[in-house]
PDB file of N, CA and C in Angstrom:
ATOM      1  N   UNK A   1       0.819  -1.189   0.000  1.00  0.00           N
ATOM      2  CA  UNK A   1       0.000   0.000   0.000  1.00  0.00           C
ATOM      3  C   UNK A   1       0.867   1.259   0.000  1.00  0.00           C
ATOM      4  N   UNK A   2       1.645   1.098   0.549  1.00  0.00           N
ATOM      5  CA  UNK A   2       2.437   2.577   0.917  1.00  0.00           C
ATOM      6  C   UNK A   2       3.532   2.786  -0.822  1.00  0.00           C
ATOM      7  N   UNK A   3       3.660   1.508  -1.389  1.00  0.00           N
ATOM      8  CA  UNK A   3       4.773   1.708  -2.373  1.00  0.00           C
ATOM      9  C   UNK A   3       3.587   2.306  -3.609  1.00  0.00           C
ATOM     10  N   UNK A   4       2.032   1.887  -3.506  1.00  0.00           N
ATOM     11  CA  UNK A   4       1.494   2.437  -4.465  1.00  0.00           C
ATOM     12  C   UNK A   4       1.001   3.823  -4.323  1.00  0.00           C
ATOM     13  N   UNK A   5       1.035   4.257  -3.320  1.00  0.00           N
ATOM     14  CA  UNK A   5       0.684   5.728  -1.984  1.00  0.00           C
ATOM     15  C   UNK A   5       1.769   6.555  -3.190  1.00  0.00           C
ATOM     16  N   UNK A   6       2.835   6.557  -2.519  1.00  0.00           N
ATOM     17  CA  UNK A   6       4.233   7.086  -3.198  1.00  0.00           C
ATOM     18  C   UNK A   6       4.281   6.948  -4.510  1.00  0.00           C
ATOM     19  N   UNK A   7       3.540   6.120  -5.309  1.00  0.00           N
ATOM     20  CA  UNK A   7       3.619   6.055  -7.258  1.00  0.00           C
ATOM     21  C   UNK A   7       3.039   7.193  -7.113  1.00  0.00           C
ATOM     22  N   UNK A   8       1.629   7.215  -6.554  1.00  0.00           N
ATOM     23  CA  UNK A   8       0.778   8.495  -6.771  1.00  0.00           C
ATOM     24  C   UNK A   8       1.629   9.524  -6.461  1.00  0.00           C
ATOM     25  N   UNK A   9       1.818   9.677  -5.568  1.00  0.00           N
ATOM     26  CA  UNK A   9       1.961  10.945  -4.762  1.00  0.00           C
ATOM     27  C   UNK A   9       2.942  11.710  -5.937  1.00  0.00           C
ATOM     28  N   UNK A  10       4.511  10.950  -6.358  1.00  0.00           N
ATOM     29  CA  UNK A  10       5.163  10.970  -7.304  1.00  0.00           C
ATOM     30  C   UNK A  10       4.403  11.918  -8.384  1.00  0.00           C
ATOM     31  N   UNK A  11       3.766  10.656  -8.950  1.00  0.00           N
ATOM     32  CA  UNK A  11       3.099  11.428 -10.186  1.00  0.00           C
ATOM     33  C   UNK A  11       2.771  12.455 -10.500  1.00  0.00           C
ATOM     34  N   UNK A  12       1.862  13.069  -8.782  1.00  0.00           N
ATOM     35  CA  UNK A  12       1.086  14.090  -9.089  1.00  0.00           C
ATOM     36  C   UNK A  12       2.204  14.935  -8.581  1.00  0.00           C
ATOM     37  N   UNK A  13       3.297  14.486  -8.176  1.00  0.00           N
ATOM     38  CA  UNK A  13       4.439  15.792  -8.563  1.00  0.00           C
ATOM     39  C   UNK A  13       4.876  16.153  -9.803  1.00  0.00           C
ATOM     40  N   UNK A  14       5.014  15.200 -10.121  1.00  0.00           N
ATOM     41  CA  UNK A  14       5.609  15.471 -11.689  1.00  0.00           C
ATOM     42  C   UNK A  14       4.439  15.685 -12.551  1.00  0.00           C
ATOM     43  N   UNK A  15       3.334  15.473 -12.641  1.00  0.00           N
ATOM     44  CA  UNK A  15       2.490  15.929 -13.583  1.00  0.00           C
ATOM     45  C   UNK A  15       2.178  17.134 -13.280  1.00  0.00           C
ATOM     46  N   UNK A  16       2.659  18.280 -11.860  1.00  0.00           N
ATOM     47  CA  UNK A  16       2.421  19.473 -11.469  1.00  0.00           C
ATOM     48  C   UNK A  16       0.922  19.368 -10.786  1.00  0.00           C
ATOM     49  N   UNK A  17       0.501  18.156 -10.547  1.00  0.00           N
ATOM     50  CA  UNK A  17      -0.857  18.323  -9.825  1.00  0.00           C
ATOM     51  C   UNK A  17      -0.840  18.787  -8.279  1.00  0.00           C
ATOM     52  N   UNK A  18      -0.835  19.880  -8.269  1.00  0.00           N
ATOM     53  CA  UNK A  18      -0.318  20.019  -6.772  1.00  0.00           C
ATOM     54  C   UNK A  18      -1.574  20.389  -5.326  1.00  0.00           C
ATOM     55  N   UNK A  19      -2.874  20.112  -6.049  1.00  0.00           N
ATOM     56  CA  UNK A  19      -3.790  19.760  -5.361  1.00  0.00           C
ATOM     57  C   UNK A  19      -3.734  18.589  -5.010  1.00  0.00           C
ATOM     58  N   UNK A  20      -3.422  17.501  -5.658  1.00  0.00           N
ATOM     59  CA  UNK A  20      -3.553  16.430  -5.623  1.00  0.00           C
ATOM     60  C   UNK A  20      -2.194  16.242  -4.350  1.00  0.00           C
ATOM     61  N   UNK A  21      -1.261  16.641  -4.978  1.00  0.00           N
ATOM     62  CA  UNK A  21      -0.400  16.139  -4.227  1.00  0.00           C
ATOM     63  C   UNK A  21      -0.043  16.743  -2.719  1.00  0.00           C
ATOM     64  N   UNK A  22      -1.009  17.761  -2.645  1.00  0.00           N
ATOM     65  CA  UNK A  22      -0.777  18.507  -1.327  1.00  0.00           C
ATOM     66  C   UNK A  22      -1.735  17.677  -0.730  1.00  0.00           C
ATOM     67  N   UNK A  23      -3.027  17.044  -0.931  1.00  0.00           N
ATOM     68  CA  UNK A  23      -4.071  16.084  -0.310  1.00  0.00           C
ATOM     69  C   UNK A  23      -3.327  14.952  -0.011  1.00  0.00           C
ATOM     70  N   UNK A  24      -2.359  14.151  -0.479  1.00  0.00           N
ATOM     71  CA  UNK A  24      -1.889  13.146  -0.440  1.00  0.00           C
ATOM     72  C   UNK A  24      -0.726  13.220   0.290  1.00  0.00           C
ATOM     73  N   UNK A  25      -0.258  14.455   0.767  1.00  0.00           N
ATOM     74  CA  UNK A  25       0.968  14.323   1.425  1.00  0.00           C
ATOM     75  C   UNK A  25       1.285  14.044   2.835  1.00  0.00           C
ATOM     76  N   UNK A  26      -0.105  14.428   3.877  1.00  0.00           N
ATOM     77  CA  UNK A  26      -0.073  14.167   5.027  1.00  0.00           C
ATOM     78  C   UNK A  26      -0.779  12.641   5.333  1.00  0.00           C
ATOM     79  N   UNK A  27      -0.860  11.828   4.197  1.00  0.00           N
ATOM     80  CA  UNK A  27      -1.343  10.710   4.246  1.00  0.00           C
ATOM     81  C   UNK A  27       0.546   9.575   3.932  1.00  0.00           C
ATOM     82  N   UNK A  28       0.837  10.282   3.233  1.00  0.00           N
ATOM     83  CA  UNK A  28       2.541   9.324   2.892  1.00  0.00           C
ATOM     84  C   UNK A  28       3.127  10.026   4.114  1.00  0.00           C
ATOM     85  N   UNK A  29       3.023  11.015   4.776  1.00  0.00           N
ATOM     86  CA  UNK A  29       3.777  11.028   5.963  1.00  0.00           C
ATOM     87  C   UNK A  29       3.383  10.568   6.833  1.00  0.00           C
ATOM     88  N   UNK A  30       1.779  10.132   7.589  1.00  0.00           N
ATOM     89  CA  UNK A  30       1.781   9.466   8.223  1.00  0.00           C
ATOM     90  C   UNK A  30       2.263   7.644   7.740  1.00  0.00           C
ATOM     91  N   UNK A  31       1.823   7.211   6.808  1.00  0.00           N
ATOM     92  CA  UNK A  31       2.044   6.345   6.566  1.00  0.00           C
ATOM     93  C   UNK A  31       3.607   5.754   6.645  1.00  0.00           C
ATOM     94  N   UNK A  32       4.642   6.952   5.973  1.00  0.00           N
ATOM     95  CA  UNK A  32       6.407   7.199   6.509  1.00  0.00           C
ATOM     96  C   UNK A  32       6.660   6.578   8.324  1.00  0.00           C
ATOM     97  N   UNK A  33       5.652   7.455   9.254  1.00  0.00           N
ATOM     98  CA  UNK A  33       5.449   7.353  10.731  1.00  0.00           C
ATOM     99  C   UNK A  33       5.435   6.163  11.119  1.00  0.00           C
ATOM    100  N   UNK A  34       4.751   5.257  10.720  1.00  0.00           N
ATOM    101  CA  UNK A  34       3.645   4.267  10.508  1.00  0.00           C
ATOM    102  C   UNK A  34       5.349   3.023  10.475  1.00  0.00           C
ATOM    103  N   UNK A  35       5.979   3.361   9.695  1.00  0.00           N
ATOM    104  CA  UNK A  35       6.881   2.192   9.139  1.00  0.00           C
ATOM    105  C   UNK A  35       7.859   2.031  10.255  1.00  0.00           C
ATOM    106  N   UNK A  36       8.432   3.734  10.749  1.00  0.00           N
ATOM    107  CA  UNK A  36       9.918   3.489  11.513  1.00  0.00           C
ATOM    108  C   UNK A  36       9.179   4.469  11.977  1.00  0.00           C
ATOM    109  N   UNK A  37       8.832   4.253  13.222  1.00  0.00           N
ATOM    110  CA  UNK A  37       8.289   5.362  14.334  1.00  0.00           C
ATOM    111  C   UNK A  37       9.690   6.169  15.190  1.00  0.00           C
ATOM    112  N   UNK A  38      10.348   5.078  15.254  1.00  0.00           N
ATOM    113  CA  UNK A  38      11.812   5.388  15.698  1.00  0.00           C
ATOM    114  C   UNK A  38      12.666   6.452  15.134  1.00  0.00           C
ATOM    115  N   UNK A  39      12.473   6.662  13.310  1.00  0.00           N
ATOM    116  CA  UNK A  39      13.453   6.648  12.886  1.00  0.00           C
ATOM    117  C   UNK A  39      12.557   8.461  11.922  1.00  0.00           C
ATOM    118  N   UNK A  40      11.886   8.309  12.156  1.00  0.00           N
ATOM    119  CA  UNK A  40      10.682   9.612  11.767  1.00  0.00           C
ATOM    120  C   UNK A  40      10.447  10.811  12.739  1.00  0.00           C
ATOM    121  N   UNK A  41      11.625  11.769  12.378  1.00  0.00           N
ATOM    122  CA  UNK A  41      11.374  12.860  13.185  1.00  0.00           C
ATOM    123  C   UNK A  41       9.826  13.077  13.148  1.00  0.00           C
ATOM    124  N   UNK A  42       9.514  14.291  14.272  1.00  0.00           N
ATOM    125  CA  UNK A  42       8.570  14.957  14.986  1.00  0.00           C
ATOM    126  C   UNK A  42       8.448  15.935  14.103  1.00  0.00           C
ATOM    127  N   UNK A  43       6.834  16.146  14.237  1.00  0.00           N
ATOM    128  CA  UNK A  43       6.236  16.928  13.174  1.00  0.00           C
ATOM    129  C   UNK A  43       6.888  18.530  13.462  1.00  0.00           C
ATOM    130  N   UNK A  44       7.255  18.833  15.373  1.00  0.00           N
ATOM    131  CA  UNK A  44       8.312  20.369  15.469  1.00  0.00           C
ATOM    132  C   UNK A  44       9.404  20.304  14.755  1.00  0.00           C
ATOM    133  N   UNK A  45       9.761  18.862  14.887  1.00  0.00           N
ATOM    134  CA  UNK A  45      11.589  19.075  13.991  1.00  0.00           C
ATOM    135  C   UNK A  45      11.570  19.306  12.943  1.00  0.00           C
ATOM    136  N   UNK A  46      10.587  18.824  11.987  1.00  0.00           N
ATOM    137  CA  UNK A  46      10.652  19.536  10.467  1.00  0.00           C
ATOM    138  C   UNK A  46      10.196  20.370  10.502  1.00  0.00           C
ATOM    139  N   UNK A  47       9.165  21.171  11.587  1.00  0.00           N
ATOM    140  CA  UNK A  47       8.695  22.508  10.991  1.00  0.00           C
ATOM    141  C   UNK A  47      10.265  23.249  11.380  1.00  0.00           C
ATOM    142  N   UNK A  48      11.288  22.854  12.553  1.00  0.00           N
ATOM    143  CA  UNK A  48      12.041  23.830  12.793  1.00  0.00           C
ATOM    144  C   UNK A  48      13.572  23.790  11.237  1.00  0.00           C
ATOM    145  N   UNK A  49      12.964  22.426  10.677  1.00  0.00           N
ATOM    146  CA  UNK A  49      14.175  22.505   9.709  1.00  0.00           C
ATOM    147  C   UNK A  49      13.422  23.168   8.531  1.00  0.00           C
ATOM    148  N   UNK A  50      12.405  23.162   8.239  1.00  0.00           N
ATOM    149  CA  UNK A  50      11.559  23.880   6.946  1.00  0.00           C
ATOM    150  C   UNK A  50      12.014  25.375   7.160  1.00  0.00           C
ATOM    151  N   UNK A  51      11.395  25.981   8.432  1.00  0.00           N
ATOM    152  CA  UNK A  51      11.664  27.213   9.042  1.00  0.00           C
ATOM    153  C   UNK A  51      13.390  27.713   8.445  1.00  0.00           C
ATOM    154  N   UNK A  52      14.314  26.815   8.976  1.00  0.00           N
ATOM    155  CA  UNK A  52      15.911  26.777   9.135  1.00  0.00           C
ATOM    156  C   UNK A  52      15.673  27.046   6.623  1.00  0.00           C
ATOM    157  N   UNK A  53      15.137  26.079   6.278  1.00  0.00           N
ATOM    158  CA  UNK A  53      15.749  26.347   4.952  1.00  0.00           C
ATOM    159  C   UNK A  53      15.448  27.097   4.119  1.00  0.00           C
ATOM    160  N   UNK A  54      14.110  28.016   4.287  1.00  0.00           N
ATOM    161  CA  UNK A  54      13.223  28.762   3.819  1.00  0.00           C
ATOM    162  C   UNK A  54      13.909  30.266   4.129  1.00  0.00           C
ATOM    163  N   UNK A  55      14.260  30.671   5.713  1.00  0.00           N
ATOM    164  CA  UNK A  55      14.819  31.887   6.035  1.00  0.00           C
ATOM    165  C   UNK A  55      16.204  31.834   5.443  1.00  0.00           C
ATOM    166  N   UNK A  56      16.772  30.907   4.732  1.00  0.00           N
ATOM    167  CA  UNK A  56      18.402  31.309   4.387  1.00  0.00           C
ATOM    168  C   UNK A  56      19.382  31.728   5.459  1.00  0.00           C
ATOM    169  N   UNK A  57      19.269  31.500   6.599  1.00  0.00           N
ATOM    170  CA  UNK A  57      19.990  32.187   7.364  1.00  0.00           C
ATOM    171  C   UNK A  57      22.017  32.638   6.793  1.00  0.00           C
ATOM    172  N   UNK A  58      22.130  32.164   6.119  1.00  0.00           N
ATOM    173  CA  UNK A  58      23.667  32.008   5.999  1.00  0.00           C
ATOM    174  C   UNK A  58      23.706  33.686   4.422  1.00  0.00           C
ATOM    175  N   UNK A  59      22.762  33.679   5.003  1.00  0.00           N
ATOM    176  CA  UNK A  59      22.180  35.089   3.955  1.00  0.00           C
ATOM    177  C   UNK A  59      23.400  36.317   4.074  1.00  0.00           C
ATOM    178  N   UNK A  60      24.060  36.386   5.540  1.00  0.00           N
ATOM    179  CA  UNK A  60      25.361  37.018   6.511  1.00  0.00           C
ATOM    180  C   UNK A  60      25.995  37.512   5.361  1.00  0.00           C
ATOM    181  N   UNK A  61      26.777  36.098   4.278  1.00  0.00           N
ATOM    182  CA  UNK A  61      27.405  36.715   3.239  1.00  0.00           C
ATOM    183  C   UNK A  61      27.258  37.855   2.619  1.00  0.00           C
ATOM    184  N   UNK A  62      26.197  37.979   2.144  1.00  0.00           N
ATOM    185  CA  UNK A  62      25.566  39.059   1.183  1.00  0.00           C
ATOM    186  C   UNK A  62      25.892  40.317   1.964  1.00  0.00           C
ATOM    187  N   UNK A  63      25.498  40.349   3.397  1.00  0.00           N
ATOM    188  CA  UNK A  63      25.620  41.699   4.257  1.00  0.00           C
ATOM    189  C   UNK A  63      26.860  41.501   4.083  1.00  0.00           C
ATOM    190  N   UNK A  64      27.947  40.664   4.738  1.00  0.00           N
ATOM    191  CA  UNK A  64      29.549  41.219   4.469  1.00  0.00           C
ATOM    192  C   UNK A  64      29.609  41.627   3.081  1.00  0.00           C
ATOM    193  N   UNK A  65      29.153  41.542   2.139  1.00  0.00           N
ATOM    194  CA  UNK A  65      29.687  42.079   1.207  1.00  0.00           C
ATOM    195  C   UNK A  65      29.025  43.247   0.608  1.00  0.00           C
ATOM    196  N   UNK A  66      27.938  43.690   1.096  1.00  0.00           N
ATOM    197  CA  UNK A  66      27.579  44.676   1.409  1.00  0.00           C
ATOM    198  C   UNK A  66      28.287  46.095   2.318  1.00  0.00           C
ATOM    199  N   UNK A  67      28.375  45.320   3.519  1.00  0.00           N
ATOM    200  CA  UNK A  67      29.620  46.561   4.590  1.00  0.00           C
ATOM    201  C   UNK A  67      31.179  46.712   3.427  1.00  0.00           C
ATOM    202  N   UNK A  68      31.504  45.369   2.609  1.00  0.00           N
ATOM    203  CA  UNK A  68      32.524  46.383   1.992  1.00  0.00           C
ATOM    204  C   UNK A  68      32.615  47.440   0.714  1.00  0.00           C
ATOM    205  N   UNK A  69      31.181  47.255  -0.075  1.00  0.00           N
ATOM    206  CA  UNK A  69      30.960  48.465  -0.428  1.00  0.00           C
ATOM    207  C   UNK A  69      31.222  49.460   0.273  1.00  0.00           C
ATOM    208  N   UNK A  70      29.878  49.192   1.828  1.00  0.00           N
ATOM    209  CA  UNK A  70      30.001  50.603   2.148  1.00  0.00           C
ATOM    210  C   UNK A  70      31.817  51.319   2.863  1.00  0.00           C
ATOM    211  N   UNK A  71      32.135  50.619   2.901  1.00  0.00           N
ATOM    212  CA  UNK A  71      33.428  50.347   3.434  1.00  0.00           C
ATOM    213  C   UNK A  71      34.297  51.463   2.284  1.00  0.00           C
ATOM    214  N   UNK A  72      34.145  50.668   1.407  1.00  0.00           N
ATOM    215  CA  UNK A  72      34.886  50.864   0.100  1.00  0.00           C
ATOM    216  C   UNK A  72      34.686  52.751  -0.192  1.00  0.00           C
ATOM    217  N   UNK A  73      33.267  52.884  -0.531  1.00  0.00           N
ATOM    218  CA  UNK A  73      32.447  54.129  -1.108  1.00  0.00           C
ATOM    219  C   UNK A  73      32.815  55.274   0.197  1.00  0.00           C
ATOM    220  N   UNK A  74      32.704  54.822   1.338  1.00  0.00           N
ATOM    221  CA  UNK A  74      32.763  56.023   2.482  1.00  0.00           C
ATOM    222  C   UNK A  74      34.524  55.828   2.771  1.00  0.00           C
ATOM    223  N   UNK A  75      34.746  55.413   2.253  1.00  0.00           N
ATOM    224  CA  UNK A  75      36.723  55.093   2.616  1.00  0.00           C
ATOM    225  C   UNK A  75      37.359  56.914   2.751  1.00  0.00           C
ATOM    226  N   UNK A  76      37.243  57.557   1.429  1.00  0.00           N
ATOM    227  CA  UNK A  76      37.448  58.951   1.524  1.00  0.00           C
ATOM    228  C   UNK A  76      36.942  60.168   2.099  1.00  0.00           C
ATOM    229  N   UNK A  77      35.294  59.524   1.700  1.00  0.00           N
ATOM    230  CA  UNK A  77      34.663  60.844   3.119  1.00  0.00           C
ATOM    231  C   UNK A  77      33.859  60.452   3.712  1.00  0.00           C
ATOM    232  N   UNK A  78      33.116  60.783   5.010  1.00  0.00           N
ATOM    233  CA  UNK A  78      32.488  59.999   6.157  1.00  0.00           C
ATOM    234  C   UNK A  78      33.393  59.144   6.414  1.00  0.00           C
ATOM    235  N   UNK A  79      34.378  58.994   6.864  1.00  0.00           N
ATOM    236  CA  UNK A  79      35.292  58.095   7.522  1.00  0.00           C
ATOM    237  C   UNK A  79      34.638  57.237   8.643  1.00  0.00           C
ATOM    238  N   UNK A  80      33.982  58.656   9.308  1.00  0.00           N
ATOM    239  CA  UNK A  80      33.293  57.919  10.992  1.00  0.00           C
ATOM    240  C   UNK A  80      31.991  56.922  10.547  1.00  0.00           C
ATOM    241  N   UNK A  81      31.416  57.931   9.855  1.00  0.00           N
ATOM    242  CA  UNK A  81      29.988  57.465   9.512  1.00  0.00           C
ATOM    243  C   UNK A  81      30.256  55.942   8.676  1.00  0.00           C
ATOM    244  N   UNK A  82      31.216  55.744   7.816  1.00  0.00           N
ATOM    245  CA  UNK A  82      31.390  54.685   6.848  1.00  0.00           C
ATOM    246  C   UNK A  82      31.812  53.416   8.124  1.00  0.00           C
ATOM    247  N   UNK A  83      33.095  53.857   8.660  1.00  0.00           N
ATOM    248  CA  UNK A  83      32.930  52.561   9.708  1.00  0.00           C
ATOM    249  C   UNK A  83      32.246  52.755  10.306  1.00  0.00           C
ATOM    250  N   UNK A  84      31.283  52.950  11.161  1.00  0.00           N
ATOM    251  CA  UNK A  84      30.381  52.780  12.011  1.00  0.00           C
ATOM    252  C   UNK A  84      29.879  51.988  11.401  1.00  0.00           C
ATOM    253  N   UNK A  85      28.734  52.387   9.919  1.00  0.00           N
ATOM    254  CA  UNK A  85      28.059  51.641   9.206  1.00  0.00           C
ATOM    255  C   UNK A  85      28.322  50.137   8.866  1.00  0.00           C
ATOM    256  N   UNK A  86      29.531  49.990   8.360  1.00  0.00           N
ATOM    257  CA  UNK A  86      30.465  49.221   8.090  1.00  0.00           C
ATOM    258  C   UNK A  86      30.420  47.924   9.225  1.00  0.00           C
ATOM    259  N   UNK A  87      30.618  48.403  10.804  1.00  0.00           N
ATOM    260  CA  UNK A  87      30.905  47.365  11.823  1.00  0.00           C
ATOM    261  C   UNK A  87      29.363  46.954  12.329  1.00  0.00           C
ATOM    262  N   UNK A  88      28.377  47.650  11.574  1.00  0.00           N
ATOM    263  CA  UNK A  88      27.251  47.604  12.383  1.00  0.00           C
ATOM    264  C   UNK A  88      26.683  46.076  11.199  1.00  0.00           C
ATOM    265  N   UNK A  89      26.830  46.598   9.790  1.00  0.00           N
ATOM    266  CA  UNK A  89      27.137  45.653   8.785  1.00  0.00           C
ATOM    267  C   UNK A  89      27.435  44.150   9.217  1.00  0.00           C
ATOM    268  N   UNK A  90      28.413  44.351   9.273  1.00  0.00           N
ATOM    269  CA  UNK A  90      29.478  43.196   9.948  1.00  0.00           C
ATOM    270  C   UNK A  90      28.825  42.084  11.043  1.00  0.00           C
ATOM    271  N   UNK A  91      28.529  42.866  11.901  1.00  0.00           N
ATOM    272  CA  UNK A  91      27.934  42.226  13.247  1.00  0.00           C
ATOM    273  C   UNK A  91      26.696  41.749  13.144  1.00  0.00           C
ATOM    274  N   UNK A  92      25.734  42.439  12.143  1.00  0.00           N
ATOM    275  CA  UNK A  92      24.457  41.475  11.592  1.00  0.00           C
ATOM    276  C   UNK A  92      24.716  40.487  10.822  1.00  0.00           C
ATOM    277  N   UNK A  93      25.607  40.478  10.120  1.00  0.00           N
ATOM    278  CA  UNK A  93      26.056  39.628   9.225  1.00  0.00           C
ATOM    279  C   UNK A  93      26.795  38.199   9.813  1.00  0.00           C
ATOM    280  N   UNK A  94      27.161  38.824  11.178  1.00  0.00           N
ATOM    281  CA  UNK A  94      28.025  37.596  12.396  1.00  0.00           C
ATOM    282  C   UNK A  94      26.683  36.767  13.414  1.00  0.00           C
ATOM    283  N   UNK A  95      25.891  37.956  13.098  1.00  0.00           N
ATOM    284  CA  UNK A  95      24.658  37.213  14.223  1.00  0.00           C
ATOM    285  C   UNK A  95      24.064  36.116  12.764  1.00  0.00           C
ATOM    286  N   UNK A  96      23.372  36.748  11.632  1.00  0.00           N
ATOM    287  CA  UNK A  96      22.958  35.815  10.740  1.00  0.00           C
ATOM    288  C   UNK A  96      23.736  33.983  10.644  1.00  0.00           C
ATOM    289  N   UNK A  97      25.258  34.348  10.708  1.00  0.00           N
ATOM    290  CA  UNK A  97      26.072  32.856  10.258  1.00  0.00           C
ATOM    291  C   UNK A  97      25.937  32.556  11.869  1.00  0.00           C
ATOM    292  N   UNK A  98      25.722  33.382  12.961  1.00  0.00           N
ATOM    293  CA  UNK A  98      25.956  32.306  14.036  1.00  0.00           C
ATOM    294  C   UNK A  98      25.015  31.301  14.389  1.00  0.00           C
ATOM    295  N   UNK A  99      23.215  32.192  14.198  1.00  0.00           N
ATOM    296  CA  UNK A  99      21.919  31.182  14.066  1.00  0.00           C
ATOM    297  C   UNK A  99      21.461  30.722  12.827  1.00  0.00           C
ATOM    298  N   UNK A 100      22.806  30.972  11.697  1.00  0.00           N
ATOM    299  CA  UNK A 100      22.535  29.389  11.179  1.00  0.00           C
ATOM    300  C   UNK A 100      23.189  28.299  11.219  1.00  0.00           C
ATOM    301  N   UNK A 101      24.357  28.176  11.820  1.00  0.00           N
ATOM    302  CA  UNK A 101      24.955  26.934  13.120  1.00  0.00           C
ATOM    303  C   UNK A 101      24.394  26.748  13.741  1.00  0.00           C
ATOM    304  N   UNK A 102      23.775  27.770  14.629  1.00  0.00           N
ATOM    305  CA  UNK A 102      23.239  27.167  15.823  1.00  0.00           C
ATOM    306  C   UNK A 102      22.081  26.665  15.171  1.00  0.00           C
ATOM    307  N   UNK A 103      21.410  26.623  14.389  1.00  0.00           N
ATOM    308  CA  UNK A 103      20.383  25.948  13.797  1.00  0.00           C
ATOM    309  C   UNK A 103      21.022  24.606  13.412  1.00  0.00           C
ATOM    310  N   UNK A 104      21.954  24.669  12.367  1.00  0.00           N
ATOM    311  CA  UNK A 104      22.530  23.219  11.555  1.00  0.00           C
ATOM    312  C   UNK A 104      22.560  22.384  12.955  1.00  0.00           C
ATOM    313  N   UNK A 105      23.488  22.946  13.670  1.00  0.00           N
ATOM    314  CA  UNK A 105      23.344  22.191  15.131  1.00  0.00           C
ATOM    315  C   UNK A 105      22.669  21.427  15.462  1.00  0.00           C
ATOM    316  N   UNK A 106      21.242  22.167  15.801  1.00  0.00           N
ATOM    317  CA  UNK A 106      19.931  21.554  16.281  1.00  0.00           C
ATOM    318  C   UNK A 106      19.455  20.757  15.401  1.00  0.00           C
ATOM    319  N   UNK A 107      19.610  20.998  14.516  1.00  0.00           N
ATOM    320  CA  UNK A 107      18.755  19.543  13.126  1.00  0.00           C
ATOM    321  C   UNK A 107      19.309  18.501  13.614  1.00  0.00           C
ATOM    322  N   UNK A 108      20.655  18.830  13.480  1.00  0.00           N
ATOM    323  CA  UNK A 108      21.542  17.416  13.499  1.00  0.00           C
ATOM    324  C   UNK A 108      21.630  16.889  14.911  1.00  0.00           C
ATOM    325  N   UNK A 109      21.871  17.016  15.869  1.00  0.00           N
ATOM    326  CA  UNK A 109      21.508  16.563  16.502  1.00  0.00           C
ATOM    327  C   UNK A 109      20.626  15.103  17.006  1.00  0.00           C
ATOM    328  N   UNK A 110      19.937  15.140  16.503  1.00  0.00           N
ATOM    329  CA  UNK A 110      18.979  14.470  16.728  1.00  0.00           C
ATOM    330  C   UNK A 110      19.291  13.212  15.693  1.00  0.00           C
ATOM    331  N   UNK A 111      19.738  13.484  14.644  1.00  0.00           N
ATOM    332  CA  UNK A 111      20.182  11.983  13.338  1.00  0.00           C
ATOM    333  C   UNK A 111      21.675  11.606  13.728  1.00  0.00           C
ATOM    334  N   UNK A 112      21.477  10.538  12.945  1.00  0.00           N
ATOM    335  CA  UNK A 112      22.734   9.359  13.174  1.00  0.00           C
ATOM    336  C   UNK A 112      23.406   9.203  11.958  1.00  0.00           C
TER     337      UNK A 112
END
């Protein structure tokens, strides 16, 4: 039952039926549950890894390379104003890569 569950479900991915396949999906995940109860994260852990892949957290890059524009452009005038900007840059960009470790962290965790 479950291997013909998954033909469908399949299909109506690939044929773009995505009514279909959004009706059918909390039926192959319970049924997933159903097989290895053990081995089938918790319906919080994927919302917290969906959450984790959707926000991009590692997004940080883009801001560092952002502060060295501004870095770059205020180098000759606004000196103060350019670093300030610049370290304030930086430090969002350090908080972004740190909670998305501390996220990778928490996924993993939990698998073998």
């Amino acid at each position: 039952m479950a291997s013909n569950a998954l033909k469908s479900w399949a299909a109506a991915y690939a044929g773009g039926d995505i009514d279909s396949f959004n009706a059918q999906t909390p039926k192959i995940v319970e049924s997933l549950r159903a097989l290895a109860p053990q081995f089938y994260p918790s319906a919080t852990s994927l919302q917290f890894e969906h959450q984790y892949m959707v926000s991009n957290p590692f997004f940080g890059l883009v801001i560092y390379f952002i502060a060295l524009i501004v870095l770059l452009f205020t180098a000759l005038w606004m000196k103060q104003t350019g670093y300030i900007a610049t370290w304030a840059l930086v430090l969002v960009g350090l908080g972004f890569e740190i909670y998305g470790f501390a996220c990778r962290i928490i996924i993993s965790a939990g698998r073998q």
